[in-house]
PDB file of N, CA and C in Angstrom:
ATOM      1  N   UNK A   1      29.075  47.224-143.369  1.00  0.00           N
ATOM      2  CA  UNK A   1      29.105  48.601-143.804  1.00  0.00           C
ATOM      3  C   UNK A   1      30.082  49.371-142.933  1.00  0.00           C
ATOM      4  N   UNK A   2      30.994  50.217-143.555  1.00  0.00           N
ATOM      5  CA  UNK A   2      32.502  50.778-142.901  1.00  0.00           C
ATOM      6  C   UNK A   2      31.364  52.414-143.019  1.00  0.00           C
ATOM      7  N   UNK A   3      31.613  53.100-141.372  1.00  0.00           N
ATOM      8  CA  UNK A   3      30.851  54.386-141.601  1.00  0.00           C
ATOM      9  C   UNK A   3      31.922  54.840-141.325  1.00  0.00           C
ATOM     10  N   UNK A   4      32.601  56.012-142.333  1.00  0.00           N
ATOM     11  CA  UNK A   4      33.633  57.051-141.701  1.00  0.00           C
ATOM     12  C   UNK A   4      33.627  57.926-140.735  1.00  0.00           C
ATOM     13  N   UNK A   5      34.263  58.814-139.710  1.00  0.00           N
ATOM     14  CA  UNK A   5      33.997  59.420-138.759  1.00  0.00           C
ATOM     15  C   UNK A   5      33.031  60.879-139.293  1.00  0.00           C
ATOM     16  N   UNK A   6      33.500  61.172-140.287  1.00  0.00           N
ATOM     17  CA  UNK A   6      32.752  62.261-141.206  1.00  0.00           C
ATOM     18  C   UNK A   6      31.641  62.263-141.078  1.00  0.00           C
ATOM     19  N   UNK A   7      31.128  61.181-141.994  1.00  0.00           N
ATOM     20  CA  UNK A   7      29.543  60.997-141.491  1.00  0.00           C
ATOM     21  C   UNK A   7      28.976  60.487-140.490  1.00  0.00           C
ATOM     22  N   UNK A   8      30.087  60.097-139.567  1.00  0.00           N
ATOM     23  CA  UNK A   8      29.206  59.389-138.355  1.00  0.00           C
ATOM     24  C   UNK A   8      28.692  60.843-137.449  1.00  0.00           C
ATOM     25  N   UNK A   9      29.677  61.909-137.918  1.00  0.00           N
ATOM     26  CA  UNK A   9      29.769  62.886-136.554  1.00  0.00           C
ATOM     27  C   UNK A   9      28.319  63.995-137.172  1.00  0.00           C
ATOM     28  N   UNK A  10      28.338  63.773-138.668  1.00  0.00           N
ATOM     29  CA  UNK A  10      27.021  64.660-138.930  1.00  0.00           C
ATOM     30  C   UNK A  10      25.642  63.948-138.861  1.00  0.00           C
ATOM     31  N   UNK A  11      25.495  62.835-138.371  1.00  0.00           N
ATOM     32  CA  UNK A  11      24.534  62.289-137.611  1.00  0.00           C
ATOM     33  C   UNK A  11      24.377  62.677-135.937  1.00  0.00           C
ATOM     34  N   UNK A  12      24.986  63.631-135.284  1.00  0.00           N
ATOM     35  CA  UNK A  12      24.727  63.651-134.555  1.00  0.00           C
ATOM     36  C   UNK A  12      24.733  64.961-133.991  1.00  0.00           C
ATOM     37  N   UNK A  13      23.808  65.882-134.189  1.00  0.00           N
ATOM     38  CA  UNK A  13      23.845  67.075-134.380  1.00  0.00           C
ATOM     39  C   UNK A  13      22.800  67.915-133.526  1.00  0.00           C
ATOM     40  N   UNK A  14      23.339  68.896-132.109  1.00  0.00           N
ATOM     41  CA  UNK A  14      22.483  68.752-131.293  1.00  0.00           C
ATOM     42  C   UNK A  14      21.584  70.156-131.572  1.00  0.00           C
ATOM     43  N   UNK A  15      20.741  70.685-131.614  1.00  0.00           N
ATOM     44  CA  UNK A  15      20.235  71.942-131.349  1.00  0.00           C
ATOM     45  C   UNK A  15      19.757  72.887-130.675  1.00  0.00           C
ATOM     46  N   UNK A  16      19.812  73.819-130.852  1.00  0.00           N
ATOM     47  CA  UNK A  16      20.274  74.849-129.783  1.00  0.00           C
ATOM     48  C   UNK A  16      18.983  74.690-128.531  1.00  0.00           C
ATOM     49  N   UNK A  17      17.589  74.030-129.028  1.00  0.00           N
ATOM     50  CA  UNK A  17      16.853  73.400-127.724  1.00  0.00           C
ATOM     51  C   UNK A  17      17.688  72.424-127.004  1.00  0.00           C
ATOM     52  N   UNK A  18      18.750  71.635-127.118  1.00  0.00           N
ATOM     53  CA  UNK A  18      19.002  70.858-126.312  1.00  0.00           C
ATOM     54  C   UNK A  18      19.482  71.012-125.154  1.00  0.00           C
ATOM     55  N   UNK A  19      20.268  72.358-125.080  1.00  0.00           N
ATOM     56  CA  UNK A  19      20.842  73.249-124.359  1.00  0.00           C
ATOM     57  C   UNK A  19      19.803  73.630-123.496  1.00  0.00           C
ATOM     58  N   UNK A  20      20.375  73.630-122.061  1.00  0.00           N
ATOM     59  CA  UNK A  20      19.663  74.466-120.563  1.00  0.00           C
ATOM     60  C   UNK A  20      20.838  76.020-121.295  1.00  0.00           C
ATOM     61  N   UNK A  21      20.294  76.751-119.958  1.00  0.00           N
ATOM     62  CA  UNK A  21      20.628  78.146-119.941  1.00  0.00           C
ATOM     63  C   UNK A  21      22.086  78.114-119.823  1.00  0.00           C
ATOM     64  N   UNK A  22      22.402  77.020-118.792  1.00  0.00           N
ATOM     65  CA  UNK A  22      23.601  77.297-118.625  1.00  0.00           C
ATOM     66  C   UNK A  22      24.453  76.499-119.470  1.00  0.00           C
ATOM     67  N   UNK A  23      24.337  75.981-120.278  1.00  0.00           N
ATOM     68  CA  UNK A  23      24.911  74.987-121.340  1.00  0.00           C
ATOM     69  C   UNK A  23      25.016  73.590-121.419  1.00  0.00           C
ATOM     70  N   UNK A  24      24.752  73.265-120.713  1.00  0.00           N
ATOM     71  CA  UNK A  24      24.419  71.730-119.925  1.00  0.00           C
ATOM     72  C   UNK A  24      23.642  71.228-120.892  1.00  0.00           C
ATOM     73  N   UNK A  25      23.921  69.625-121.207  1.00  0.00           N
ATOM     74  CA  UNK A  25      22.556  69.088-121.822  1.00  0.00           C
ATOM     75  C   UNK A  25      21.628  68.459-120.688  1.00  0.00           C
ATOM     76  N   UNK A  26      22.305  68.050-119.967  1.00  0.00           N
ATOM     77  CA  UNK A  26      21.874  67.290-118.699  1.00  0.00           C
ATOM     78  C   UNK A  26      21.534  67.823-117.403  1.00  0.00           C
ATOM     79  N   UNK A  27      19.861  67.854-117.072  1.00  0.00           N
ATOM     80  CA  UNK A  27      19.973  68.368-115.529  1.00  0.00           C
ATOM     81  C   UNK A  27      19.427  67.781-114.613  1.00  0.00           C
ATOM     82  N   UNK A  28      19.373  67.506-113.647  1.00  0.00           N
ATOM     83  CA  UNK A  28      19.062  66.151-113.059  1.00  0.00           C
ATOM     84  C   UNK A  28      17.594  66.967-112.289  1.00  0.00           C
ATOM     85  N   UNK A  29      16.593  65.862-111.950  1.00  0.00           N
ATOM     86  CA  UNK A  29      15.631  65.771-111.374  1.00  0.00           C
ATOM     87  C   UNK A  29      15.560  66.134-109.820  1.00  0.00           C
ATOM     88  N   UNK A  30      15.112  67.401-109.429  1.00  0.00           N
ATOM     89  CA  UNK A  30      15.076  66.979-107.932  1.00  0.00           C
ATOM     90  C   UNK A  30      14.014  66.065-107.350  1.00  0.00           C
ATOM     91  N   UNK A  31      14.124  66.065-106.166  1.00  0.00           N
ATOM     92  CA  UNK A  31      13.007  65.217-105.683  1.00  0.00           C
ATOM     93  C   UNK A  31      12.177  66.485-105.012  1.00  0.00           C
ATOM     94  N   UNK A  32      11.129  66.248-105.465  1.00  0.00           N
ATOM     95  CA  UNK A  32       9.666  67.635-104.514  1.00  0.00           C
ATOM     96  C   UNK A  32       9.558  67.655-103.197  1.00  0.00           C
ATOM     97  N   UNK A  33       9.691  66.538-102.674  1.00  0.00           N
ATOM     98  CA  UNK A  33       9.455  65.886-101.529  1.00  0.00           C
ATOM     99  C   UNK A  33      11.010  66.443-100.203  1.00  0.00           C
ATOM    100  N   UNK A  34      11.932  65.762-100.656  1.00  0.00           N
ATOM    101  CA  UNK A  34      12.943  66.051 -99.722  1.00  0.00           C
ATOM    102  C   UNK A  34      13.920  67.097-100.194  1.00  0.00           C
ATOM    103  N   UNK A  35      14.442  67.833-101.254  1.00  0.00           N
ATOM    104  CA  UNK A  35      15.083  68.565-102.230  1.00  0.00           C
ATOM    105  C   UNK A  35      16.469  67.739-102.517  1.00  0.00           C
ATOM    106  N   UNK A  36      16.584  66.494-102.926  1.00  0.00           N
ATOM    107  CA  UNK A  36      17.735  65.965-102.933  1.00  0.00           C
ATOM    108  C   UNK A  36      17.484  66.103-104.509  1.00  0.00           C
ATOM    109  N   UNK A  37      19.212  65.739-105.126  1.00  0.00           N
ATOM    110  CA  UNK A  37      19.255  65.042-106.738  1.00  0.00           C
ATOM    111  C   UNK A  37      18.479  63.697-106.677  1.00  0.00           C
ATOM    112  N   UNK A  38      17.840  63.626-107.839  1.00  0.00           N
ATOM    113  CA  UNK A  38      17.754  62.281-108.500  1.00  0.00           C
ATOM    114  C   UNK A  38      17.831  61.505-109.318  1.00  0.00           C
ATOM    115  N   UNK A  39      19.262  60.879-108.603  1.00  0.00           N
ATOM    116  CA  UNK A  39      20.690  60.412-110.142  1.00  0.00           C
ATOM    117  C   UNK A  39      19.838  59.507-111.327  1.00  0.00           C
ATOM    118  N   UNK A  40      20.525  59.697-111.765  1.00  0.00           N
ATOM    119  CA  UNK A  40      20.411  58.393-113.096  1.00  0.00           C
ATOM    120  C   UNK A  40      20.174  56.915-112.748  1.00  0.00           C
ATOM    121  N   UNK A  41      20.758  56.513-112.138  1.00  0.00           N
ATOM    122  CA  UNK A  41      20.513  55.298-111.766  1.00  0.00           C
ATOM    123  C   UNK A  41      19.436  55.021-110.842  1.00  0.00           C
ATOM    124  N   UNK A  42      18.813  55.954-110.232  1.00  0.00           N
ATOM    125  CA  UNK A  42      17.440  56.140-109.312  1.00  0.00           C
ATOM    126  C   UNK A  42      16.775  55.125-110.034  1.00  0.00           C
ATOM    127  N   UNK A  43      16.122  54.000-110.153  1.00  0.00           N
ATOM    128  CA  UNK A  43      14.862  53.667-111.608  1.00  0.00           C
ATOM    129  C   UNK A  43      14.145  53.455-110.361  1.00  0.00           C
ATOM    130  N   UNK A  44      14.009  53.640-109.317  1.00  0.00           N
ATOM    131  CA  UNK A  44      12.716  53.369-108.547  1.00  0.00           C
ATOM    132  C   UNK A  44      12.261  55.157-108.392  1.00  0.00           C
ATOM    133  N   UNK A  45      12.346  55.872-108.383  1.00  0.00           N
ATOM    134  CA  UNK A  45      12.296  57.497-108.530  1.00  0.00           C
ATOM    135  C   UNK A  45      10.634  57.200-109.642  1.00  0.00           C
ATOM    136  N   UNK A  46       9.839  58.525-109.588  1.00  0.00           N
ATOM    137  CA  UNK A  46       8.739  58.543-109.956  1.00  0.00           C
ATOM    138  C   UNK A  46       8.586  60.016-109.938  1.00  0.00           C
ATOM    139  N   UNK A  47       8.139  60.452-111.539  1.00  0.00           N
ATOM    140  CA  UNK A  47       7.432  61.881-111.845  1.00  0.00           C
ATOM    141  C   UNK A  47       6.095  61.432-112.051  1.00  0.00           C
ATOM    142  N   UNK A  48       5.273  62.304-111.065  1.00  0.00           N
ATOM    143  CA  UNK A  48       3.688  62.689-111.461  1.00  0.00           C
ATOM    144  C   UNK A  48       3.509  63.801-111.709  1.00  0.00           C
ATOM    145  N   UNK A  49       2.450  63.778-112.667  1.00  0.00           N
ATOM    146  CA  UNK A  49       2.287  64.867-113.105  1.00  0.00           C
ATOM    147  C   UNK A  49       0.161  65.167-112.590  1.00  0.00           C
ATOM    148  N   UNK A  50      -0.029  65.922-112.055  1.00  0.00           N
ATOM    149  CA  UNK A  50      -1.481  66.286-111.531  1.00  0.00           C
ATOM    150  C   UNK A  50      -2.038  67.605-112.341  1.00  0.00           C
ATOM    151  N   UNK A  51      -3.119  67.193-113.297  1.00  0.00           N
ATOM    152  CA  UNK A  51      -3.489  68.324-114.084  1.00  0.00           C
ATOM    153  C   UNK A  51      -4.388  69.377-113.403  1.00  0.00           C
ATOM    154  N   UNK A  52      -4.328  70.361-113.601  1.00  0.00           N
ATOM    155  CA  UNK A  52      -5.333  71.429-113.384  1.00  0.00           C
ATOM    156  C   UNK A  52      -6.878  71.195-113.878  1.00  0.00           C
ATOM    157  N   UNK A  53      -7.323  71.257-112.512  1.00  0.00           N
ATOM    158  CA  UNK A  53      -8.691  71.229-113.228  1.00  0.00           C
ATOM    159  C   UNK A  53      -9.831  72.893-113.153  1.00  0.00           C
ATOM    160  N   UNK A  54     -10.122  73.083-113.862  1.00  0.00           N
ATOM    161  CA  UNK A  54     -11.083  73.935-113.875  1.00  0.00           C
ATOM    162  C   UNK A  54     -12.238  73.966-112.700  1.00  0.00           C
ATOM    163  N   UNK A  55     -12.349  74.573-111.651  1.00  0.00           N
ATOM    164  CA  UNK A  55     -13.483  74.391-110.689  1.00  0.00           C
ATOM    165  C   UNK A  55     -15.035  74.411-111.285  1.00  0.00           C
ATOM    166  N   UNK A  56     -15.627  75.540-111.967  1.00  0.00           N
ATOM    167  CA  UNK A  56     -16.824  75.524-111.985  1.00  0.00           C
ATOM    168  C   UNK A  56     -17.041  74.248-112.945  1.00  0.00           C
ATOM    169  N   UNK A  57     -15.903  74.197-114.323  1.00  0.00           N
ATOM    170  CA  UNK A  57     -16.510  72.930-115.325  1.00  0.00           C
ATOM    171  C   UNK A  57     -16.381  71.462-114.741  1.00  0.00           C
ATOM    172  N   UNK A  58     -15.292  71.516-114.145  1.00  0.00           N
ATOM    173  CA  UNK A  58     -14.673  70.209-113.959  1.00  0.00           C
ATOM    174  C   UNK A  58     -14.127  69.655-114.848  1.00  0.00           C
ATOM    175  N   UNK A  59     -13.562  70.448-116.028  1.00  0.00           N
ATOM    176  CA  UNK A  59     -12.782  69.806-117.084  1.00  0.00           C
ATOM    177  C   UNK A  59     -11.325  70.285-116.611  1.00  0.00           C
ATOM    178  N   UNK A  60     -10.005  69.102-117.281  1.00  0.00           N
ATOM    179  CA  UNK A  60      -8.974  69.423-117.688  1.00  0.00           C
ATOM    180  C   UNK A  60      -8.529  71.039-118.423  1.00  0.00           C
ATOM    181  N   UNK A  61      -7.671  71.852-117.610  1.00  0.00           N
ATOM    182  CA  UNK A  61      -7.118  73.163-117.959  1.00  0.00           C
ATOM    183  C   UNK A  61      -5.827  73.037-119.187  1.00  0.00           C
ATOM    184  N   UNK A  62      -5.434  72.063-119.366  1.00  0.00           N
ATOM    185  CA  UNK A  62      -4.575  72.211-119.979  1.00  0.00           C
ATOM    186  C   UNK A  62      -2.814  71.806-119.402  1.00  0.00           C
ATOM    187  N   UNK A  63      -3.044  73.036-118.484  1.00  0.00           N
ATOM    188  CA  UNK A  63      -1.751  72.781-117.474  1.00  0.00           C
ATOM    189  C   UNK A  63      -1.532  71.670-116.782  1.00  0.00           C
ATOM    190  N   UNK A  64      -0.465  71.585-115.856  1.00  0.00           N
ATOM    191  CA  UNK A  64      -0.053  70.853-114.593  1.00  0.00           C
ATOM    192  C   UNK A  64       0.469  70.758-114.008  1.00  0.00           C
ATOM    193  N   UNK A  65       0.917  70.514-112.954  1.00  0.00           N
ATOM    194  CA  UNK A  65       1.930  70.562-111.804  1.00  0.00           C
ATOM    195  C   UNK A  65       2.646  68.947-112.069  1.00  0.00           C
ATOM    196  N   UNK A  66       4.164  69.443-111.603  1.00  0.00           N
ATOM    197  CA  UNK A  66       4.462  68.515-111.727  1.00  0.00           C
ATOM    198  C   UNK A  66       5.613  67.642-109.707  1.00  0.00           C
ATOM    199  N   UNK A  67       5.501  66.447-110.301  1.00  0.00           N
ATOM    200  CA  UNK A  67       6.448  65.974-108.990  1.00  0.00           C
ATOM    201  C   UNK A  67       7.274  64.880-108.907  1.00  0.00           C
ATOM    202  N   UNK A  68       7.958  65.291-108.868  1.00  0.00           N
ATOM    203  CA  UNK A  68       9.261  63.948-108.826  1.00  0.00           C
ATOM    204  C   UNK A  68       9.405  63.492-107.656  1.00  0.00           C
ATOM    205  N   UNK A  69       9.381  62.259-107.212  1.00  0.00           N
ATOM    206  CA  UNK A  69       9.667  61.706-106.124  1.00  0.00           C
ATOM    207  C   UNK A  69      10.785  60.239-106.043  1.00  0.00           C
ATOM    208  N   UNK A  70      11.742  60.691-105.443  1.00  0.00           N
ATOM    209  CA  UNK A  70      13.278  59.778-105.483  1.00  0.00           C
ATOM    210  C   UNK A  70      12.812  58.522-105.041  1.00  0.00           C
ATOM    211  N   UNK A  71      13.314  57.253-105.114  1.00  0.00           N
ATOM    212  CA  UNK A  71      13.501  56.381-104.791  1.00  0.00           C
ATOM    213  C   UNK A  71      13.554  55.999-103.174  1.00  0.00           C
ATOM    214  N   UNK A  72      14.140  56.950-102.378  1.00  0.00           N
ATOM    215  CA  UNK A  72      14.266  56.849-101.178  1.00  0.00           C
ATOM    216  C   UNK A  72      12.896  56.888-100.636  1.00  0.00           C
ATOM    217  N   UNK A  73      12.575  58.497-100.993  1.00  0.00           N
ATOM    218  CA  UNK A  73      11.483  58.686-100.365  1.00  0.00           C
ATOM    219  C   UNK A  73      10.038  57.163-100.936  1.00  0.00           C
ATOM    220  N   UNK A  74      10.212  56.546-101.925  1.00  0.00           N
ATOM    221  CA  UNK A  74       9.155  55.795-101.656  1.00  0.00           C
ATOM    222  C   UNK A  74       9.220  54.272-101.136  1.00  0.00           C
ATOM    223  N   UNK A  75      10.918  54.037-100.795  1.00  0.00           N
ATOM    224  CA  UNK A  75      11.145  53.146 -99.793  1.00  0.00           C
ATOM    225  C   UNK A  75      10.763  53.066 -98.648  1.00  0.00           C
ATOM    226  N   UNK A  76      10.752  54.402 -98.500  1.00  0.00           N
ATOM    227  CA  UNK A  76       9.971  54.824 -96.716  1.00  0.00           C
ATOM    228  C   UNK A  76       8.692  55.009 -96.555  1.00  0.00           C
ATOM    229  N   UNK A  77       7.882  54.951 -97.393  1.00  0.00           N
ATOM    230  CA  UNK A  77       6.852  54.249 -97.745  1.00  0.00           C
ATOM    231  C   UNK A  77       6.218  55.733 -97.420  1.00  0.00           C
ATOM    232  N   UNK A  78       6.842  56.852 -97.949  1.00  0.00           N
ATOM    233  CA  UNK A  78       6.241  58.727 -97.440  1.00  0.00           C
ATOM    234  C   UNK A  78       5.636  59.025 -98.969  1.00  0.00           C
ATOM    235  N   UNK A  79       5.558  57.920-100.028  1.00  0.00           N
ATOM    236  CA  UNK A  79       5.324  58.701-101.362  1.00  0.00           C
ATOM    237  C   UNK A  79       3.628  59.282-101.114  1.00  0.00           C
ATOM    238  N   UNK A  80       2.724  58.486-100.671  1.00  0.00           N
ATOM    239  CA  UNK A  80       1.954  59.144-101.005  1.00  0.00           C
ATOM    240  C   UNK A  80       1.381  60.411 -99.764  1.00  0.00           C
ATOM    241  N   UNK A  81       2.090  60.163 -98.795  1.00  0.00           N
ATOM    242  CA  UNK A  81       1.711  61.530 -97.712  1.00  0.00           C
ATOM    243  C   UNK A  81       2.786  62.576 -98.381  1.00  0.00           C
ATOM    244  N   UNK A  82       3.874  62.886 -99.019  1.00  0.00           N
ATOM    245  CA  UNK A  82       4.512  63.900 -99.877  1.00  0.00           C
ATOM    246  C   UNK A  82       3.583  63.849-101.114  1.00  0.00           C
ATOM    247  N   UNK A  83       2.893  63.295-101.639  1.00  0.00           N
ATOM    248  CA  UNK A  83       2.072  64.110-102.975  1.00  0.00           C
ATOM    249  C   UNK A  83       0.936  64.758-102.286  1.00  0.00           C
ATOM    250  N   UNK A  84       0.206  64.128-100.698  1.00  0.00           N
ATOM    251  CA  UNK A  84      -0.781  64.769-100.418  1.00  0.00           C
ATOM    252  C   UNK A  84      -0.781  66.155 -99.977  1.00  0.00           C
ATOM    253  N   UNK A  85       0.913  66.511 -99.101  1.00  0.00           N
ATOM    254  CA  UNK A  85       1.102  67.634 -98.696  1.00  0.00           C
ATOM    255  C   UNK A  85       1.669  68.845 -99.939  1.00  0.00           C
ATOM    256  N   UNK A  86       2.031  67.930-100.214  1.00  0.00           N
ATOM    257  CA  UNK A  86       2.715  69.113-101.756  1.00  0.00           C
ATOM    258  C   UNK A  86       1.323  69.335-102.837  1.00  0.00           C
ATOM    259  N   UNK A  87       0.098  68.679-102.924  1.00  0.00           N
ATOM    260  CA  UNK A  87      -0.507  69.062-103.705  1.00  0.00           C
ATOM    261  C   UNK A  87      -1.862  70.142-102.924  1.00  0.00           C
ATOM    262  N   UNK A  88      -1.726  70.033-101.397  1.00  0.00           N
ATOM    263  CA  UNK A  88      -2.150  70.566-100.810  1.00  0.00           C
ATOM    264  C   UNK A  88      -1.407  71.999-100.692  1.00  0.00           C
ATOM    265  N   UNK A  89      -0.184  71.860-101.072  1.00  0.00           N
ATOM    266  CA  UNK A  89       0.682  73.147-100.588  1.00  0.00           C
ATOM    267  C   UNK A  89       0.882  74.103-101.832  1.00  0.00           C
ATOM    268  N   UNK A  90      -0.150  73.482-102.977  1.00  0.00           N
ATOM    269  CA  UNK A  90       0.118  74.247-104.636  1.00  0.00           C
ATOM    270  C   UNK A  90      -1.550  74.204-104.601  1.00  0.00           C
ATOM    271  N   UNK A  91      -2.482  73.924-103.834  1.00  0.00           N
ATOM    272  CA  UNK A  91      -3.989  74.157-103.930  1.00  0.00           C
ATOM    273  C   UNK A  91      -4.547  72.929-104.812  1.00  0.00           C
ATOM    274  N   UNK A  92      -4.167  72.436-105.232  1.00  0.00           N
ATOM    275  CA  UNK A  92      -5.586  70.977-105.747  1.00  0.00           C
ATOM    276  C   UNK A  92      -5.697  69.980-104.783  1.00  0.00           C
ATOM    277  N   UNK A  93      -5.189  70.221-103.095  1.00  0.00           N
ATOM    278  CA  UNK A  93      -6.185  69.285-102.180  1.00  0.00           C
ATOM    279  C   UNK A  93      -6.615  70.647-101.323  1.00  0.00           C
ATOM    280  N   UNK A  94      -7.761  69.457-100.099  1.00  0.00           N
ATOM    281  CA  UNK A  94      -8.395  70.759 -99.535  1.00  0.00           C
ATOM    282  C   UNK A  94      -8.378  69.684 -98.296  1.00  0.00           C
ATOM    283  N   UNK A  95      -7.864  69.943 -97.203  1.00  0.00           N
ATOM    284  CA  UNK A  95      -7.760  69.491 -95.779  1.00  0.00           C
ATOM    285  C   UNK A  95      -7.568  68.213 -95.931  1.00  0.00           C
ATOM    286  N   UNK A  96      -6.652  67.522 -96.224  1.00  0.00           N
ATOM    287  CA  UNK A  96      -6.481  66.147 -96.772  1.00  0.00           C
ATOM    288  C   UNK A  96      -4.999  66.078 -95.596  1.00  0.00           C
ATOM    289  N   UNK A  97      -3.880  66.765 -95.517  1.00  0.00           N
ATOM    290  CA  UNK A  97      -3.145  66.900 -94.440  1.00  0.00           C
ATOM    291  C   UNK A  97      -3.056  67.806 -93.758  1.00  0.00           C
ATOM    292  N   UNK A  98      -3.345  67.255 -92.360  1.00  0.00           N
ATOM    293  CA  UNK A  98      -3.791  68.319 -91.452  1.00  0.00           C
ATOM    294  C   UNK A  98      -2.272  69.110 -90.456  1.00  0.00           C
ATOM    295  N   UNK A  99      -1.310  68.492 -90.983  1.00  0.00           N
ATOM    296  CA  UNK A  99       0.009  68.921 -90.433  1.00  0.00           C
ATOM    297  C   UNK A  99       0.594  70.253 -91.120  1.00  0.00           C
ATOM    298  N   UNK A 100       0.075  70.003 -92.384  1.00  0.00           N
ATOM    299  CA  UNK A 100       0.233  71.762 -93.075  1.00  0.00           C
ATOM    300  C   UNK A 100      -0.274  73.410 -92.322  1.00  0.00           C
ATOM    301  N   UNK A 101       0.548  73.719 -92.547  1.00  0.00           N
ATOM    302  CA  UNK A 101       0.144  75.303 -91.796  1.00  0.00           C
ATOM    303  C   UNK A 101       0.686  76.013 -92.831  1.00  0.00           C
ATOM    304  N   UNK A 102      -0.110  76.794 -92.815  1.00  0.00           N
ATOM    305  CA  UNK A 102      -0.206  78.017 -93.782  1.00  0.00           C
ATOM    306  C   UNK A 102       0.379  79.296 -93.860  1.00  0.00           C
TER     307      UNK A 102
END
């Protein structure tokens, strides 16, 4: 099957959600942890996402926080003391790292 450029190019048609603010389709991930980029080729890099929970029910809110953590940082084996301090530092831990100051 011969596809002409005609129709190849109206297959590919982006919309105006695809667009960031600044016109970009592409914006790269920071890392939560250290504030670096985290390129494309990162595949050891990791987003968690930690939901809100409701205190008195104990159910799921809906929402969530989210966290990207680069590749580096979990070579150095800091991934899970950076989710404990960062989720401590947005309120869903409670004295879990004691190096945080307030």
């Amino acid at each position: 099957m011969i596809v002409s450029p005609p129709t190849l190019a109206c297959c590919f048609h982006f919309s105006q959600l695809d667009f960031t603010m600044d016109g970009n389709l592409y914006t790269p991930r920071m890392c939560s942890a250290t504030g670096r980029i985290i390129q494309a080729k990162d595949h050891a890099s990791v987003q968690i996402s930690v939901g809100d929970v409701d205190p008195q029910t104990g159910r799921f809110t809906g929402s969530s926080k989210h966290y990207a953590l680069s590749g580096f940082v979990r070579a150095q084996g800091e991934a899970d003391d950076s989710i404990n301090r960062l989720a401590q530092k947005d309120g869903a831990l409670h004295k879990v790292f004691e190096g945080f100051q307030k």
